[in-house]
Protein backbone atom coordinates (compact mmCIF):
# COMPACT_ATOMS: atom_id res chain seq x y z
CA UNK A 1 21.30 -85.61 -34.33
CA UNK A 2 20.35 -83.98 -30.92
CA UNK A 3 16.72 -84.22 -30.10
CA UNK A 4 16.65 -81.30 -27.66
CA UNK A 5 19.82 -79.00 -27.37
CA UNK A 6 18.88 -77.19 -24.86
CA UNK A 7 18.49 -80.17 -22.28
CA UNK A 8 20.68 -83.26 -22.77
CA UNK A 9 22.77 -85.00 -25.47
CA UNK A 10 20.16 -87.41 -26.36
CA UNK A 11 20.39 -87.95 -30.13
CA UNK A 12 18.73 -90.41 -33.23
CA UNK A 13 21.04 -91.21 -36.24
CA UNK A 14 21.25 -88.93 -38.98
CA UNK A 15 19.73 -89.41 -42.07
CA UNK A 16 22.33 -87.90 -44.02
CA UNK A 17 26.07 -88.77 -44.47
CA UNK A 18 27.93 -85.48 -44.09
CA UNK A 19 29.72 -84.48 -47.25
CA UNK A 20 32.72 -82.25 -47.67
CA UNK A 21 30.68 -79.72 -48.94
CA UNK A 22 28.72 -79.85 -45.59
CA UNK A 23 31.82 -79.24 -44.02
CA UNK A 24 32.69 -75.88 -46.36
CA UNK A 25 29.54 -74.38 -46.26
CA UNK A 26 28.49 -74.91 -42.61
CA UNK A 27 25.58 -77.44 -43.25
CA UNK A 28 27.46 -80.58 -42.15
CA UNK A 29 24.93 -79.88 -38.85
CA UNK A 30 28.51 -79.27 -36.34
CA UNK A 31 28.10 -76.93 -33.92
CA UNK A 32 31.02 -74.31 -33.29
CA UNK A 33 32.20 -73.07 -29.43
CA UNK A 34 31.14 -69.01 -29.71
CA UNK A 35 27.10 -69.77 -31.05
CA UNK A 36 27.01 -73.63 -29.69
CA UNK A 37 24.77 -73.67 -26.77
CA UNK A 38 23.77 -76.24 -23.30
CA UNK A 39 25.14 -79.63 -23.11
CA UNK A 40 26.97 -79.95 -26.40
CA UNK A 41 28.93 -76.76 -25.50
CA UNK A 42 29.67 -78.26 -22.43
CA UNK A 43 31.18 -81.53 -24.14
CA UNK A 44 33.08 -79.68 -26.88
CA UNK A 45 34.99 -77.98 -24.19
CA UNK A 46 35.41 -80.56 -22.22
CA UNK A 47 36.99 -82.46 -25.17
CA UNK A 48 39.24 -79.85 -26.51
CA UNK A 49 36.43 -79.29 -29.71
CA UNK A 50 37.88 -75.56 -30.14
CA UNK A 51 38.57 -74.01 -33.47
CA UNK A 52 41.62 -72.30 -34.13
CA UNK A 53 42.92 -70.23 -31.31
CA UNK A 54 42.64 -66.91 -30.97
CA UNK A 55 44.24 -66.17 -27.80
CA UNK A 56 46.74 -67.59 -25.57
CA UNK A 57 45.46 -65.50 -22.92
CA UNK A 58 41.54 -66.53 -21.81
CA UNK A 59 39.30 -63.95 -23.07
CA UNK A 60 36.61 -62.36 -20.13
CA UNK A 61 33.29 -64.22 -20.75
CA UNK A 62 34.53 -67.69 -22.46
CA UNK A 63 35.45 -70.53 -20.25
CA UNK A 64 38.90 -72.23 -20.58
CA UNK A 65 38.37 -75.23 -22.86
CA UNK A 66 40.12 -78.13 -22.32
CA UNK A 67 43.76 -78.56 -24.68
CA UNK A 68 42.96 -78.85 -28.65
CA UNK A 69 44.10 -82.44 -29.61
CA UNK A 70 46.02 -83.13 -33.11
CA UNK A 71 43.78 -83.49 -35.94
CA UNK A 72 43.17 -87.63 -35.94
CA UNK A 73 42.01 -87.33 -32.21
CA UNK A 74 39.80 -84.13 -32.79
CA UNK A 75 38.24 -85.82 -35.92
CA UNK A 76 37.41 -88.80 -33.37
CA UNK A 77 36.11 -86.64 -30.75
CA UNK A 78 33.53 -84.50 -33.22
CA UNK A 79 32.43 -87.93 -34.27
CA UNK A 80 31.67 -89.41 -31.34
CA UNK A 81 29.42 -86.41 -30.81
CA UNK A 82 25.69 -85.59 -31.92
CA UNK A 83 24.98 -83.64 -34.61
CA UNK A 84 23.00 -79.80 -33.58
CA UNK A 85 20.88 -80.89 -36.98
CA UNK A 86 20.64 -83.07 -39.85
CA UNK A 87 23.64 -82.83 -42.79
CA UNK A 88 22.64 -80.77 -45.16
CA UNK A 89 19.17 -78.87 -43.61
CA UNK A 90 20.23 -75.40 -41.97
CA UNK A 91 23.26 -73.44 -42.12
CA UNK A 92 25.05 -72.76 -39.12
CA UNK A 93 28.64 -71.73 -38.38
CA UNK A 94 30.76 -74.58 -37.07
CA UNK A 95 33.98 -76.44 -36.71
CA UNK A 96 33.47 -77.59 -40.10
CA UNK A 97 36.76 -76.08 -41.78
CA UNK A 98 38.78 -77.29 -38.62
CA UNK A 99 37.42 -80.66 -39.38
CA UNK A 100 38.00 -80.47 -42.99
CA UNK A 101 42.17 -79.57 -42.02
């Protein structure tokens, strides 16, 4: 779990194992490309951690993330990744249904 978002990607473990219904209700603490902010933004785009496209033409005001990979590599990538916060403590809109594909 990231220890200050705003600055780096320095993390501590969770507490919490993330549970499916984490991932359907947005609490599985996964953060999401349009609200996702600083250095974990950064990462998710340079990864290809993008949900479902909208667009094949770039939209004015969001960078050009890197390719989305299939589903086994994209599930790798998210979990090599911190957390924005713990499983199960706030709600916030994320890649969780992406995941959960």
């Amino acid at each position: 779990v990231l220890t200050d978002p705003a600055k780096n990607l320095d993390s501590v473990p969770a507490k919490t194992l993330i549970t499916p219904r984490h991932l359907m209700t947005h609490t599985a603490g996964l953060g999401y490309s349009i609200v996702t902010k600083g250095p974990l933004l950064e990462e998710y785009l340079k990864q290809g951690i993008n949900p479902g496209a909208v667009s094949k033409t770039p939209i004015p005001g969001f960078p050009v993330p890197a390719p989305t990979p299939p589903i086994d590599e994209f599930a790798r990538r998210v979990a090599a990744l911190p957390l924005i916060a713990e499983p199960g403590t706030i709600w916030s809109y994320s890649i969780g249904l992406d995941l959960l594909g």
